[in-house]
Structure formats: structure tokens, C-alpha cells
C-alpha atoms as a PDB file:
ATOM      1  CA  UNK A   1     164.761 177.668-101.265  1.00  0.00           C
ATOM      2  CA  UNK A   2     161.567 179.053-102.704  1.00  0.00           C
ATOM      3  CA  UNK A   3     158.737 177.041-104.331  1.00  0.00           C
ATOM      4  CA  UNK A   4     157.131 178.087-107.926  1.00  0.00           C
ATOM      5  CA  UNK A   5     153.562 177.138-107.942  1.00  0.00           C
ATOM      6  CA  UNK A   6     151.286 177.658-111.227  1.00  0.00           C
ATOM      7  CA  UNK A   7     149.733 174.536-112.071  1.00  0.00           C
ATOM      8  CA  UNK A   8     148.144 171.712-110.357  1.00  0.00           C
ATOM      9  CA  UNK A   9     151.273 169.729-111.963  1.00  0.00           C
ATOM     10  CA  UNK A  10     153.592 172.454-109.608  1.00  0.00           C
ATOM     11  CA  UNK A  11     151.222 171.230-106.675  1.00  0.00           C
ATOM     12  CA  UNK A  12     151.927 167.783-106.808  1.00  0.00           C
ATOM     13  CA  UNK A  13     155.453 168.848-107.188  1.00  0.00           C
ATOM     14  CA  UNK A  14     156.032 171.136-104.042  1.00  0.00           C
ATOM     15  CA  UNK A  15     154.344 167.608-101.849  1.00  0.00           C
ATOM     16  CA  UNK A  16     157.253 165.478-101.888  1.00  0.00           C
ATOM     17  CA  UNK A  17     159.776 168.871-100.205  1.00  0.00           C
ATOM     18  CA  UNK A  18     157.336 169.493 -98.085  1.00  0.00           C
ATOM     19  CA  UNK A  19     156.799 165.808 -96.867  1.00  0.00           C
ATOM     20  CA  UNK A  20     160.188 165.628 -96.089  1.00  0.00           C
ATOM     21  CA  UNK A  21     160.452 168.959 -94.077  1.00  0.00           C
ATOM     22  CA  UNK A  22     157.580 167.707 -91.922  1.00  0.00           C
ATOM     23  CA  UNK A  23     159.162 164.145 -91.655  1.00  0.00           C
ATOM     24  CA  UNK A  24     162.585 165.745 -90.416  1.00  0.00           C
ATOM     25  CA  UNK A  25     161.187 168.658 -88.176  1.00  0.00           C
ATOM     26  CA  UNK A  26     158.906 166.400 -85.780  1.00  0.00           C
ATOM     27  CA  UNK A  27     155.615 166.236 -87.740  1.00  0.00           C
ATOM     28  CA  UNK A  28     155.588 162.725 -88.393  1.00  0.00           C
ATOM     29  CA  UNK A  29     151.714 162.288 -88.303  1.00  0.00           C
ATOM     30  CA  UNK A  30     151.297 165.307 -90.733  1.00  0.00           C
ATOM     31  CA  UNK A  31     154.191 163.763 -92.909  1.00  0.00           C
ATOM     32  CA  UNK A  32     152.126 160.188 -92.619  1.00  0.00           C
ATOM     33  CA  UNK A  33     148.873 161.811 -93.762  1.00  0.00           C
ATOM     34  CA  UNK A  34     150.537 163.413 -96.540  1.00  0.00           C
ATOM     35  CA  UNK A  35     151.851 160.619 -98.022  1.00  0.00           C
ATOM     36  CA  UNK A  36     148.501 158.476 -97.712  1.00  0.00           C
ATOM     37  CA  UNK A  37     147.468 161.139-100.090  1.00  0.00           C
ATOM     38  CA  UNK A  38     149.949 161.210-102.780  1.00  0.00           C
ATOM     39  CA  UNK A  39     150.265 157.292-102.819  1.00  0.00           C
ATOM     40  CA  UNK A  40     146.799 156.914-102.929  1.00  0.00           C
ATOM     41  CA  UNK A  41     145.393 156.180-106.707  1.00  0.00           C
ATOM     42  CA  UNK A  42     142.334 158.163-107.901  1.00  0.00           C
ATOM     43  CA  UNK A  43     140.372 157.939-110.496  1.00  0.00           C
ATOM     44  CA  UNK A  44     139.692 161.053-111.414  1.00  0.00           C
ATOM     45  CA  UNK A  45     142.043 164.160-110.851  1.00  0.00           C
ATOM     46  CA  UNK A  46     139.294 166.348-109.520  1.00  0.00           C
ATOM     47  CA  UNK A  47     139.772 163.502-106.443  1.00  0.00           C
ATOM     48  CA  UNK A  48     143.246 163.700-106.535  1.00  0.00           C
ATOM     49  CA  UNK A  49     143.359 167.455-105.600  1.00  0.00           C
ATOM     50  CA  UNK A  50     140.738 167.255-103.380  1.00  0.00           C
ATOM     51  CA  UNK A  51     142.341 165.472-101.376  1.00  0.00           C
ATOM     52  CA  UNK A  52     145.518 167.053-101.313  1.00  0.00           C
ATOM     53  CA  UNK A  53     143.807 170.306-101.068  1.00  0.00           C
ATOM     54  CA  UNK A  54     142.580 168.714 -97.319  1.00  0.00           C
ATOM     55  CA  UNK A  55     145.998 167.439 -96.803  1.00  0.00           C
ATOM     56  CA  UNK A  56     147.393 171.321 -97.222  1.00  0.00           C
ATOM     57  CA  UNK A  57     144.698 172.626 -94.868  1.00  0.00           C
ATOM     58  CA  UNK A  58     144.975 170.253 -92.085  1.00  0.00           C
ATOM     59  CA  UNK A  59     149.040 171.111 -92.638  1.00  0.00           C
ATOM     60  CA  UNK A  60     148.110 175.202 -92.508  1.00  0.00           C
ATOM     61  CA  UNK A  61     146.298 174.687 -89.510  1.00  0.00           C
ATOM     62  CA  UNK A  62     148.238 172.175 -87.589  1.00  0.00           C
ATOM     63  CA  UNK A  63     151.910 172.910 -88.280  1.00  0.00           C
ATOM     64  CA  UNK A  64     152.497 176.798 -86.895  1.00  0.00           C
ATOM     65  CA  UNK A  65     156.437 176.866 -87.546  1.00  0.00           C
ATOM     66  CA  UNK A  66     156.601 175.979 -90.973  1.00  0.00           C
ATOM     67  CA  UNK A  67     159.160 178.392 -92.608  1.00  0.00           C
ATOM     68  CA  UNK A  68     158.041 181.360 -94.559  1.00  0.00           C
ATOM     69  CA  UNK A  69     159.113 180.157 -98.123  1.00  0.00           C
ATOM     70  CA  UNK A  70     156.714 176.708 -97.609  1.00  0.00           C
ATOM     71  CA  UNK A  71     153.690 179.041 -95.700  1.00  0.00           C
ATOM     72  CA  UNK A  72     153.922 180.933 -99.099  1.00  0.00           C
ATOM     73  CA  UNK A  73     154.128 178.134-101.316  1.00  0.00           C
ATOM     74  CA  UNK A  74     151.145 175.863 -99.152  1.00  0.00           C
ATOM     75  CA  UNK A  75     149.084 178.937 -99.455  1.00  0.00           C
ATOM     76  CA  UNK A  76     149.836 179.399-103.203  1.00  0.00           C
ATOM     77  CA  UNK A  77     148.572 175.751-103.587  1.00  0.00           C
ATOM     78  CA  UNK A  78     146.019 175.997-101.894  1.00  0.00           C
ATOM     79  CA  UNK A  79     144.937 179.163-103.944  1.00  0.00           C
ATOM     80  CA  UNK A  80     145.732 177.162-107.002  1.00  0.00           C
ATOM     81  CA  UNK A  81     143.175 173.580-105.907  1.00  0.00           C
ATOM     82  CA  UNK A  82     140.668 176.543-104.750  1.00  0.00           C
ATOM     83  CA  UNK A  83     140.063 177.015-108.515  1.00  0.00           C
END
């Protein structure tokens, strides 16, 4: 499976696969913090993708066997909420 990432739309997208490949591989509390994200209601988008940006980091940095096709696609979003 690979991930196509372009838009902020594509990064909201790729969070639901990649919450449930942490929820089934053993990273429950990175799964649980992911989720408080996207549930979470904002009221402004520039708050919305801030904090999913910090949701992807703190994944990067805490999960170090996460397949190569969702290491690409994290890094593409975060490349993408960079902007």
C-alpha cells in the first residue's frame, strides 16, 4: 500500500490508516493521541493542522518500526503542514 499526499485534504486522509496501523502493531498511546487530534473540533484550520502536524512528529520520533510506505507518507505530511 502506498499513500498519495498533496493537499492538506490528503493529510487528514492518510490519519485514519495510520491510526489503525499504530492501534494494531502495539502503539496504543500513539494511536490514542492521534485520535484526540482528529476528533477534536477547531475553529480554524490553521489549528487543525497544527495540531496534527505535532501528532506526526511525536509519531516520527516515537514509533521507529513504522513501515517504509507510512515513514514516506508521515514525512510527506509533514512536508506538506510545514508550508
Amino acid at each position: 500500500m502506498s499513500f498519495t499526499l498533496r493537499t492538506a485534504a490528503d493529510v487528514y486522509k492518510f490519519a485514519l490508516p495510520l491510526y489503525d496501523y499504530l492501534s494494531q502493531n502495539g502503539h496504543a498511546k500513539e494511536a490514542d493521541a492521534l485520535v484526540k487530534v482528529v476528533d477534536s473540533c477547531y475553529p480554524q484550520s490553521a489549528q487543525a493542522l497544527d495540531a496534527h502536524r505535532r501528532a506526526f512528529n511525536q509519531i516520527r520520533e516515537t514509533v521507529p518500526d513504522l513501515p517504509a510506505q507510512y515513514l514516506i507518507a508521515l514525512n510527506e505530511a509533514l512536508e506538506i503542514l510545514s508550508k
